[in-house]
Protein backbone atom coordinates (compact mmCIF):
# COMPACT_ATOMS: atom_id res chain seq x y z
CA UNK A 1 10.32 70.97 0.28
CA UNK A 2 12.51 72.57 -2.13
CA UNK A 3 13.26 76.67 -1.73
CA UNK A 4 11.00 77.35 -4.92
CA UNK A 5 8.04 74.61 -3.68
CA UNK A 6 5.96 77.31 -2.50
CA UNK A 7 6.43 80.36 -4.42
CA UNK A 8 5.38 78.88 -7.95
CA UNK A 9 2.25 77.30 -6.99
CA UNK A 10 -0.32 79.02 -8.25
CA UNK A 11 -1.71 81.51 -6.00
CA UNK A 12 0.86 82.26 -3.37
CA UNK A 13 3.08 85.17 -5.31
CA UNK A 14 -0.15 86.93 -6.08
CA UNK A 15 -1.56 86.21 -2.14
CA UNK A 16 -1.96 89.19 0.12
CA UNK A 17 -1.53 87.61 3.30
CA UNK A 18 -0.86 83.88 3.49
CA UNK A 19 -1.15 81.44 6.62
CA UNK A 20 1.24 78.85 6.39
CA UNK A 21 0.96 75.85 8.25
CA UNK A 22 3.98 73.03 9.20
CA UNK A 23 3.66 69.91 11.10
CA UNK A 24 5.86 68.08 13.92
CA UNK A 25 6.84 65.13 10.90
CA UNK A 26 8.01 67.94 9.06
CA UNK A 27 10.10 69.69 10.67
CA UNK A 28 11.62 66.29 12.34
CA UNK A 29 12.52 64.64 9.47
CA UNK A 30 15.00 68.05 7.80
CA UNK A 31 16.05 70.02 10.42
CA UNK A 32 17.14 72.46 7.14
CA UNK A 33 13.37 73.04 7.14
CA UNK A 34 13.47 75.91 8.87
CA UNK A 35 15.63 77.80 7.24
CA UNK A 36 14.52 76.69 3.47
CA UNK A 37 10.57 77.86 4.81
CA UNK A 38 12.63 81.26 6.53
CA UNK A 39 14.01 81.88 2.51
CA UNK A 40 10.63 81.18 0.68
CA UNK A 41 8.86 83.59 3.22
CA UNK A 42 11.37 86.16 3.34
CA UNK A 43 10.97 86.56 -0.06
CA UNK A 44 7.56 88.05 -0.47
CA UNK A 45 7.55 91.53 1.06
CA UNK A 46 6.81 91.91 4.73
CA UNK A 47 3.72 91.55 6.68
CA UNK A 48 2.18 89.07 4.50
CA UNK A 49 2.71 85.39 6.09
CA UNK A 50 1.52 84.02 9.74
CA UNK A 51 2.94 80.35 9.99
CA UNK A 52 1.20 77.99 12.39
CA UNK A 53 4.07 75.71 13.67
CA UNK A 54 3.70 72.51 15.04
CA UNK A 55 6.76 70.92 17.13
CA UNK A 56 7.20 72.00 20.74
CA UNK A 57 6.04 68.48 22.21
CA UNK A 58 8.31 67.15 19.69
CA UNK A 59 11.22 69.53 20.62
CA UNK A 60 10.47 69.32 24.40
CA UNK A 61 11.17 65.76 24.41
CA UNK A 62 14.91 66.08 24.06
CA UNK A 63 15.16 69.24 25.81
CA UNK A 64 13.98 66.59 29.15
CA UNK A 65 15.45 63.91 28.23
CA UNK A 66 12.78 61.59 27.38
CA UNK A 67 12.88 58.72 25.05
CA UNK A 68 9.40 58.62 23.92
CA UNK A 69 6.28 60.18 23.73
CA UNK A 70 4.95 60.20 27.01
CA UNK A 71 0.63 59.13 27.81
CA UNK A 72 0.08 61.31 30.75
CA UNK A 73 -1.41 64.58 29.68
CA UNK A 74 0.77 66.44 32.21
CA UNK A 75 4.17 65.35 31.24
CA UNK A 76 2.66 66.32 27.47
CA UNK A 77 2.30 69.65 28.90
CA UNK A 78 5.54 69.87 30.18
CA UNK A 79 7.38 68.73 27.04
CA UNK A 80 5.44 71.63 25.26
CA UNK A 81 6.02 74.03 27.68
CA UNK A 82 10.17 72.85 27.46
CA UNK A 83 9.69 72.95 23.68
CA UNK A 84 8.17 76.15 23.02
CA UNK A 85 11.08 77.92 23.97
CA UNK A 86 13.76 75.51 21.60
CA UNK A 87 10.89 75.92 18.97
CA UNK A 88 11.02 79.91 18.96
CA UNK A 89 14.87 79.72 18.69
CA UNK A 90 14.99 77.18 15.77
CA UNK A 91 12.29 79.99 14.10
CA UNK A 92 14.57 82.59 15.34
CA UNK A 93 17.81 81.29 13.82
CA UNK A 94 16.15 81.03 10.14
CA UNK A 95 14.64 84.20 9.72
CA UNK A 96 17.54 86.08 11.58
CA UNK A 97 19.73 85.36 8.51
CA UNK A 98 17.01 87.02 6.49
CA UNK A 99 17.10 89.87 8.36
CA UNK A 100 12.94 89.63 9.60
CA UNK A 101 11.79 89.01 13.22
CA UNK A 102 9.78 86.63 14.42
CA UNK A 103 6.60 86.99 17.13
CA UNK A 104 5.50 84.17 19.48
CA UNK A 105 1.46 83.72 19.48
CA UNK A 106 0.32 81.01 21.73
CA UNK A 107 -3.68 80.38 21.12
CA UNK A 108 -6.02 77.74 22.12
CA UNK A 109 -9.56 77.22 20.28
CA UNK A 110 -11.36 78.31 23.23
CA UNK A 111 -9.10 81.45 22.17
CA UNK A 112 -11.07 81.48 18.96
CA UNK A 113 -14.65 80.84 19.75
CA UNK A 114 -14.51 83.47 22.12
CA UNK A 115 -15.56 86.57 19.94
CA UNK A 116 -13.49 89.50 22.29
CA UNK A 117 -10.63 87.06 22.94
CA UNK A 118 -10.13 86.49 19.48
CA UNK A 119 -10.78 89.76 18.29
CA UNK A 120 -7.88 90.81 20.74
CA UNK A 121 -5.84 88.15 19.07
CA UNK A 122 -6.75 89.65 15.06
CA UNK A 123 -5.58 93.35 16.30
CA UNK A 124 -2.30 91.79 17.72
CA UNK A 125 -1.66 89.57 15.03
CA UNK A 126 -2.47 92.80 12.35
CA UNK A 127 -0.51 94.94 14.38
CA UNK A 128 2.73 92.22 14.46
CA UNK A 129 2.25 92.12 10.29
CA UNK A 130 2.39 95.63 10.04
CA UNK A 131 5.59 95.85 11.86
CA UNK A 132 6.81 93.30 9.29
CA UNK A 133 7.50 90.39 11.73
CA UNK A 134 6.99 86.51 11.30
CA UNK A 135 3.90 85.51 13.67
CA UNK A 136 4.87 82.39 14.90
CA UNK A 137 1.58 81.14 16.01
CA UNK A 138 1.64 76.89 17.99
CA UNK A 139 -1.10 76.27 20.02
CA UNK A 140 -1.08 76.47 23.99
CA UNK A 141 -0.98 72.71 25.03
CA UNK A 142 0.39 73.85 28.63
CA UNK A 143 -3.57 74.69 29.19
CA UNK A 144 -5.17 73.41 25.99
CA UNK A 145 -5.13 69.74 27.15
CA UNK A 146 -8.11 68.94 24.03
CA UNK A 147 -5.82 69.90 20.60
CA UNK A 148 -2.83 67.90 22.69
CA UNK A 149 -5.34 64.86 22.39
CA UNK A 150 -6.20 65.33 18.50
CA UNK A 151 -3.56 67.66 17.49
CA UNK A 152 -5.89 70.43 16.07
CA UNK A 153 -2.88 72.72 14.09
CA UNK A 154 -4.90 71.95 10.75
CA UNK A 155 -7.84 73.03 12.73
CA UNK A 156 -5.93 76.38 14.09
CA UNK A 157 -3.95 77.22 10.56
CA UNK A 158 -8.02 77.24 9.21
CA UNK A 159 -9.57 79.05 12.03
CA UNK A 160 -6.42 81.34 12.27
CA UNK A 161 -6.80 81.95 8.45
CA UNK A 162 -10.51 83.51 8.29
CA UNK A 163 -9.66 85.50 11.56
CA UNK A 164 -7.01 87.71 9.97
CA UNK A 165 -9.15 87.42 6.76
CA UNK A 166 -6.15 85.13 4.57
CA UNK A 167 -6.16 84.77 0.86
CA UNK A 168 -4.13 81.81 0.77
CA UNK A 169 -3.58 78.69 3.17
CA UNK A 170 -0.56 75.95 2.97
CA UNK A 171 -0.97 72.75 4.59
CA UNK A 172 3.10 71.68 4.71
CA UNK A 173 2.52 67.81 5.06
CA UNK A 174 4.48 64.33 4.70
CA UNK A 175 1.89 62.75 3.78
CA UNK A 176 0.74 61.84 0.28
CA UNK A 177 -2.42 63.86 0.46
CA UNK A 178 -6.08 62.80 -1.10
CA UNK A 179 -6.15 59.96 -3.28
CA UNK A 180 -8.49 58.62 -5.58
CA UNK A 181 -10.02 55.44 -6.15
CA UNK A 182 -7.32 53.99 -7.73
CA UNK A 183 -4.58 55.53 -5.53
CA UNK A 184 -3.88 58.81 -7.50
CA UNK A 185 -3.31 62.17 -5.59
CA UNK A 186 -6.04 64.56 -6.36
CA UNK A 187 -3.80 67.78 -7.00
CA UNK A 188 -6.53 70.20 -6.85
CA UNK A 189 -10.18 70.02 -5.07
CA UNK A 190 -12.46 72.45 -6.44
CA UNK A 191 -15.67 71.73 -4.46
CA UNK A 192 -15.03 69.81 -0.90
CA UNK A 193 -18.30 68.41 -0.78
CA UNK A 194 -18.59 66.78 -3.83
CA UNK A 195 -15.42 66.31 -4.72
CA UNK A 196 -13.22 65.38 -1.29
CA UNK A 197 -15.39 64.10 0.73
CA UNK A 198 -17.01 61.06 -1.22
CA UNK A 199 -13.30 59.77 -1.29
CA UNK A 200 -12.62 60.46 2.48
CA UNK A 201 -12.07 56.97 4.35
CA UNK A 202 -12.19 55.28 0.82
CA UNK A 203 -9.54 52.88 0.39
CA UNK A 204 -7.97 52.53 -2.71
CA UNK A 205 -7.47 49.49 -4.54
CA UNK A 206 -3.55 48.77 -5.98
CA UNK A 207 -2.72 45.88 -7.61
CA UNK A 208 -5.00 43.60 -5.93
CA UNK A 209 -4.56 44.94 -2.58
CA UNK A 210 -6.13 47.33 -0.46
CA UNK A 211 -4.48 50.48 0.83
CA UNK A 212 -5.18 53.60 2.77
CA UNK A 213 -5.23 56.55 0.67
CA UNK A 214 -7.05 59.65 2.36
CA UNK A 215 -3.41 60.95 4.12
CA UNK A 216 -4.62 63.87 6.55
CA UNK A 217 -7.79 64.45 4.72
CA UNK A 218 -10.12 62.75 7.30
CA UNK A 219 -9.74 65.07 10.01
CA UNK A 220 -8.87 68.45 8.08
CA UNK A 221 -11.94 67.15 5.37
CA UNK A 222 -14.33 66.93 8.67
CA UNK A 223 -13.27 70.49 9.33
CA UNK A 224 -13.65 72.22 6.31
CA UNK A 225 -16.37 74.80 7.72
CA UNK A 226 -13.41 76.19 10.20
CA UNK A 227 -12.38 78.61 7.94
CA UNK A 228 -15.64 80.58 7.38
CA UNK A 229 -14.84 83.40 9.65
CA UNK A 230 -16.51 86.21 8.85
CA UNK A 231 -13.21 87.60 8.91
CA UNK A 232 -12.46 91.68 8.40
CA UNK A 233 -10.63 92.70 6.14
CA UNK A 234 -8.53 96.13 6.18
């Protein structure tokens, strides 16, 4: 991702308020990430952008001392809970230099479905914006054991987006995205239902041989009613 990736697509300099959302791949592979995101954000005027932020299992890992990815839930718990802190400070560090602050949010999606609770999370989140801060909003695996199993952040960036009532979502990903039938990316999907999901869990034939083409479409495809929050709007 390149310092201009996200303000010329079409839609996000004219976007109101914008969730962005970054996965664990992401930020692992270009630990420059940060800052490069920090830039782009820091850019529009404030109180525009929540970013959902994956990485605190991730991050937690080496703050314990682990080698890999651990298969007890608990220990996954712990490496969040020991990587939410070096998460914050990476988040910290970018926007710092561009003089904004930055606001922890820790939700689950029992959070969400819960009409007060997540009504009490819209007022702080609106309130955090119109101080001009950066919600940093990763889910809370230290009690949340069910997005730690699926990792849900897709899920959260969409539910999180029709709470505060966005006009824009970014999905930062690795992965190549939705392919076609013959293993081109499909830039832009106007209608999910007829044109996404006919080509979700389609392989793609190249060259004779088969390949998997649908990227992170299958789950975020399955959830594509998540962002139809009635949402308010101010």
């Amino acid at each position: 991702m390149t310092d201009a990736g996200l303000p010329y697509r079409e839609g996000f300099p004219r976007a109101r308020r914008v969730v962005v959302k970054i996965g664990s791949r992401t930020l692992a592979s270009d630990p420059e990430v940060y800052a490069r995101l920090a830039r782009v954000i820091a850019a529009r005027p404030p109180g525009g952008v929540i970013v959902v932020s994956s990485g605190a299992i991730a991050l937690g890992l080496q703050v314990l001392g682990w080698k890999s990815r651990p298969r007890e839930m608990a220990k996954l718990q712990a490496a969040a809970a020991a990587g939410q802190s070096a998460l914050m400070r990476r988040w910290e560090q970018a926007f710092s230099g561009e003089k904004r602050a930055v606001a922890q949010v820790l939700l689950t999606h029992a959070d969400l479905a819960d009409r007060a609770r997540a009504n009490n999370a819209r007022a702080a989140l609106d309130a955090l914006l119109e101080a001009g801060a950066i919600p940093i909003i990763n889910e809370n695996d230290t009690v949340a054991v069910d997005e730690i199993k699926f990792g849900d952040n897709d899920q959260l960036a969409a539910l999180v987006s029709a709470m505060v009532g966005a006009d824009l979502l970014v999905l930062l990903s690795d992965v190549a995205g939705l392919l076609d039938r013959e293993g081109q990316r499909v830039s832009v999907v106007h209608d999910v239902e007829r044109e996404a999901l006919p080509l979700v869990g389609v392989a793609p034939v190249e060259q004779g041989r088969v390949s998997v083409g649908t990227g992170a479409w299958r789950p975020s495809s399955r959830r594509r009613g998540a962002a139809r929050w009635p949402a308010r709007r101010s």
